[in-house]
Protein backbone atom coordinates (compact mmCIF):
# COMPACT_ATOMS: atom_id res chain seq x y z
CA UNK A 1 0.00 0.00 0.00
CA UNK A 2 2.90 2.19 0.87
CA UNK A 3 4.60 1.77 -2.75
CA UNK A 4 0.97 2.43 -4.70
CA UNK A 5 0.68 5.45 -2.60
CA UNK A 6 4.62 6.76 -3.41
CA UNK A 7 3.82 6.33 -6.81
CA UNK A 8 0.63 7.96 -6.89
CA UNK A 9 2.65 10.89 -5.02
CA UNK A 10 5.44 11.05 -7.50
CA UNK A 11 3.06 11.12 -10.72
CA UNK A 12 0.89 13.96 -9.20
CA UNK A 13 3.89 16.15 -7.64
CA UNK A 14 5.75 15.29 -11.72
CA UNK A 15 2.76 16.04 -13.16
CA UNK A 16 2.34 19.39 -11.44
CA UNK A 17 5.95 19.97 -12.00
CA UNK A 18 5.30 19.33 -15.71
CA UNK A 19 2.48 20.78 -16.78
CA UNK A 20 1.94 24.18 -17.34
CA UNK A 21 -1.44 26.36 -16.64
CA UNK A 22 -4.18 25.85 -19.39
CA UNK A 23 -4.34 29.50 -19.58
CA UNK A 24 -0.73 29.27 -20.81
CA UNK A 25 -1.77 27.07 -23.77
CA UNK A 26 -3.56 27.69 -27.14
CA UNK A 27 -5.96 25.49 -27.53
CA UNK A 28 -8.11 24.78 -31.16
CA UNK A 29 -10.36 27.47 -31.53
CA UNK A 30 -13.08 26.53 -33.15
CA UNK A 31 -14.95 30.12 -33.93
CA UNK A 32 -17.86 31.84 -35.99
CA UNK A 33 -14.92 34.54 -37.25
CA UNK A 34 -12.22 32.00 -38.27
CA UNK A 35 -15.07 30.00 -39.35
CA UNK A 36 -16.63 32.38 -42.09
CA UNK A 37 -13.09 33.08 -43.04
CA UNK A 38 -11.81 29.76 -43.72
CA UNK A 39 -15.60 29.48 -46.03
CA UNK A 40 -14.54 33.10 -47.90
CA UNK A 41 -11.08 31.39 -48.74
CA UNK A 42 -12.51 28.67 -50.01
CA UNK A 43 -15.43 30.57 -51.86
CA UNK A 44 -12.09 32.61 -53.20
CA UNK A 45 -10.22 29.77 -54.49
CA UNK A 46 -13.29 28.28 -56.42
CA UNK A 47 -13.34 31.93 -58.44
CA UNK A 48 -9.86 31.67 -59.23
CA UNK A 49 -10.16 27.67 -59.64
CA UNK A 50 -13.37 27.99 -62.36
CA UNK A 51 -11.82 31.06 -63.65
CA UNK A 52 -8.40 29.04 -64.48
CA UNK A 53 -10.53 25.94 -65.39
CA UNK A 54 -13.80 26.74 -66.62
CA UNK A 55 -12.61 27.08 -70.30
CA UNK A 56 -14.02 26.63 -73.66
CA UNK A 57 -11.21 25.28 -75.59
CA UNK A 58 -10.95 26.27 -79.37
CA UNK A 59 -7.83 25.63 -81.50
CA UNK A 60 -6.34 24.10 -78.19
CA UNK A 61 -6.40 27.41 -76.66
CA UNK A 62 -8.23 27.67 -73.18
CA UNK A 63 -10.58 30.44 -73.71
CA UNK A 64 -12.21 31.71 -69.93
CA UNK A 65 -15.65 31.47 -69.74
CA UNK A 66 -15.70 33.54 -66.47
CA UNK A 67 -14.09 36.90 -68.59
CA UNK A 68 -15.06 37.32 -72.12
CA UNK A 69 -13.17 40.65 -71.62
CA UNK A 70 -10.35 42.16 -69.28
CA UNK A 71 -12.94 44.23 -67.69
CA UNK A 72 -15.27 41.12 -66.92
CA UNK A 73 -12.63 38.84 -65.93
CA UNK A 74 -11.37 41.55 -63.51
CA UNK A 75 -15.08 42.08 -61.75
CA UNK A 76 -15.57 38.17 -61.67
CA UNK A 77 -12.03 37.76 -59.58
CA UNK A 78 -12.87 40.65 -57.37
CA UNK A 79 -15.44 39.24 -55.86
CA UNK A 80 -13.23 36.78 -53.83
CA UNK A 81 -9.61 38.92 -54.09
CA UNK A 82 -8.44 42.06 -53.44
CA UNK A 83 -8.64 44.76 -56.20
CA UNK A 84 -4.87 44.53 -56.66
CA UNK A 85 -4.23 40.63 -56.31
CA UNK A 86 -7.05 40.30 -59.11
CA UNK A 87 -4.92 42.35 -61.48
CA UNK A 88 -1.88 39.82 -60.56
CA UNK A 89 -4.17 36.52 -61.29
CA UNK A 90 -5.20 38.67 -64.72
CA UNK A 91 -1.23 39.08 -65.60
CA UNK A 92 0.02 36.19 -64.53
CA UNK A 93 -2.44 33.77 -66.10
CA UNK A 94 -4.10 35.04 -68.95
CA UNK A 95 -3.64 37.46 -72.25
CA UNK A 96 -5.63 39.02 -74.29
CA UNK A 97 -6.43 38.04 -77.97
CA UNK A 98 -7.13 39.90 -80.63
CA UNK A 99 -8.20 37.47 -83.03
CA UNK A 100 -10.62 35.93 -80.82
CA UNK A 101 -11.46 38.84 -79.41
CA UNK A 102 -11.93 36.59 -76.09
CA UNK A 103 -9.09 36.58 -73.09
CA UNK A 104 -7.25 33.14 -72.79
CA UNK A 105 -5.67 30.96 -69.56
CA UNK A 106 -1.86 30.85 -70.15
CA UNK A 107 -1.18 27.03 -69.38
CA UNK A 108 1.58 27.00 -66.66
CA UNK A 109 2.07 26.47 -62.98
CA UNK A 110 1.05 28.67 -60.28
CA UNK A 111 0.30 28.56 -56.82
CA UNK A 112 -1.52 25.78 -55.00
CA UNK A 113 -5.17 26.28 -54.89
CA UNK A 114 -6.96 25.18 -51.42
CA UNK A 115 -10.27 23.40 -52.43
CA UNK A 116 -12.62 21.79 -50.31
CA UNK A 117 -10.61 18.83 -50.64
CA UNK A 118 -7.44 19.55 -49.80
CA UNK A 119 -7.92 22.09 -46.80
CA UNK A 120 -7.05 19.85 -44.09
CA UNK A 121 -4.48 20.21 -42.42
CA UNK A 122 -5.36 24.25 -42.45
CA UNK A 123 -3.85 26.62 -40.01
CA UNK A 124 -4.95 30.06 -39.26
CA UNK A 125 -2.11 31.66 -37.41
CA UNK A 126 -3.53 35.22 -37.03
CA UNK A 127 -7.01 36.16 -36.79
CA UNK A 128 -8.97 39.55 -35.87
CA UNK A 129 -11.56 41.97 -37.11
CA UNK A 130 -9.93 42.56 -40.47
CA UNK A 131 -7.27 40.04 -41.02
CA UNK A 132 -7.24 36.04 -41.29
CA UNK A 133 -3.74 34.41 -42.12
CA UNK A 134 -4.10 31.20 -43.01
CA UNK A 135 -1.24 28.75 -43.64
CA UNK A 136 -0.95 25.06 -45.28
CA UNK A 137 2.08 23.13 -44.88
CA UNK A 138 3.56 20.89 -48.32
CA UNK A 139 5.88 18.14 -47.82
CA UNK A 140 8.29 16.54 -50.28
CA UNK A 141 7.35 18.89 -53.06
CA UNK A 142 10.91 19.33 -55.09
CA UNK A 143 12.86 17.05 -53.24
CA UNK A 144 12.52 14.65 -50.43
CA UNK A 145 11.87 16.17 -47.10
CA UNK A 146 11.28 19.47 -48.27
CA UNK A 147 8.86 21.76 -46.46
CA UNK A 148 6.79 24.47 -47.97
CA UNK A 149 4.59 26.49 -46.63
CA UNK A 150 1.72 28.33 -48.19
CA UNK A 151 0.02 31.59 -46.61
CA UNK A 152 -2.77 32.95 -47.47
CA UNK A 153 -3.93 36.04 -46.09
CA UNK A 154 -7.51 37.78 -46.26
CA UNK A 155 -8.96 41.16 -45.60
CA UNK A 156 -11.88 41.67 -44.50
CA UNK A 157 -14.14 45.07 -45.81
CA UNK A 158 -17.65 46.36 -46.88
CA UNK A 159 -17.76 43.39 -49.46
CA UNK A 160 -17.05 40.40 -47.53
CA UNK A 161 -13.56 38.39 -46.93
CA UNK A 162 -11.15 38.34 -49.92
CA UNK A 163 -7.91 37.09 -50.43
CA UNK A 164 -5.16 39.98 -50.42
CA UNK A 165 -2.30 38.11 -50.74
CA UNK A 166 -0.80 34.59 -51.18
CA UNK A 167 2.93 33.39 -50.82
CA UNK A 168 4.51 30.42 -50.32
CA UNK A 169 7.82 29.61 -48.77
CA UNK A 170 10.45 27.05 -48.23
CA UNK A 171 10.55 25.80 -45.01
CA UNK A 172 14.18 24.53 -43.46
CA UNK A 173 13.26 23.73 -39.87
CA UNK A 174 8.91 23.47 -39.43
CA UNK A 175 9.32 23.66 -35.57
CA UNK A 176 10.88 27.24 -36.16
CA UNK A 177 7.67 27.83 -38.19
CA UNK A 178 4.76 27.40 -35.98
CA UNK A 179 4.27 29.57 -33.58
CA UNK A 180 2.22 29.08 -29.82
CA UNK A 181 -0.48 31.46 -31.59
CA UNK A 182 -1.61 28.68 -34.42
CA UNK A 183 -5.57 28.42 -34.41
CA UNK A 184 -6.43 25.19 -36.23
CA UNK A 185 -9.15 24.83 -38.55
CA UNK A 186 -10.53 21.57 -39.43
CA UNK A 187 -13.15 20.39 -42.53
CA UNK A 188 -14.90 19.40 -39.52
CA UNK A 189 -16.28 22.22 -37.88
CA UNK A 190 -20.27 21.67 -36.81
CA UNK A 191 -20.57 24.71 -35.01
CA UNK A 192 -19.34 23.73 -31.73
């Protein structure tokens, strides 16, 4: 009885030792605000997603269906980016032509885009009245064992959420990445 009882003693008292006070620890949040902005980013990426993808292909050129102008194209993004990151999206990934008279996807490789399928795994590392950072973690991209990580950042205004700027970064040493004030976001939020 004497030994059960000096063991008991010695896992409480290394226990308290150990542990440190819950108010010292970030726990998941699981929140209306990070919530709605986790749904905007994903309402975002499905713009830029059917605008990239949604094509009419003619002379095996990709011909947007979401932009049969610059103008239109422009208005279509903005509804789930920034004013200035839809101008980017427009450079970066499509061109004008004349002889269609239509605006065309440039094939090539961009960014990753978060879809409803592949948000797991979804951090949100800052979070307040205007701003939601969001960051996804890609392993053994380029090489083996390499570490990137993706951020996504959103603003939020008189319109809604929208994404204001995306970047993605090599990653050396992921423990020097995350940081105590990580909220994580799951598929799998019911409200609770």
């Amino acid at each position: 009885m004497k030994n059960i009882l000096l063991i008991m003693l010695i896992t409480v008292g290394f226990t308290l030792v150990t542990s440190w006070p819950l108010s010292a620890c970030n726990h998941a949040i699981y929140n209306d605000d990070a919530e709605q902005a986790r749904m905007a980013m994903q309402h975002s990426f499905d713009i830029l997603y059917n605008f990239l993808y949604d094509v009419e292909v003619k002379d095996n050129i990709n011909i947007s269906r979401h932009g049969s102008s610059i103008e239109e194209a422009y208005l279509y993004l903005c509804e789930g980016f920034t004013p200035s990151i839809a101008e980017a999206i427009l450079i970066c990934y499509s061109q004008w032509q004349p002889q269609y008279n239509r605006l065309i996807i440039i094939p090539t490789e961009g960014l990753p885009l978060i879809t409803s399928g592949s948000s797991n795994d979804l951090y949100i590392k800052q979070l307040n009245n205007n701003e939601a950072v969001f960051s996804k973690y890609y392993f053994n991209c380029y090489e083996p064992d390499d570490c990137w990580q993706y951020d996504v950042s959103l603003l939020s205004g008189a319109q809604g959420w929208r994404i204001a700027a995306l970047g993605l970064f090599e990653i050396k040493d992921l423990a020097d990445s995350l940081t105590d004030d990580i909220i994580i976001i799951s598929n799998n939020y019911e409200g609770k």
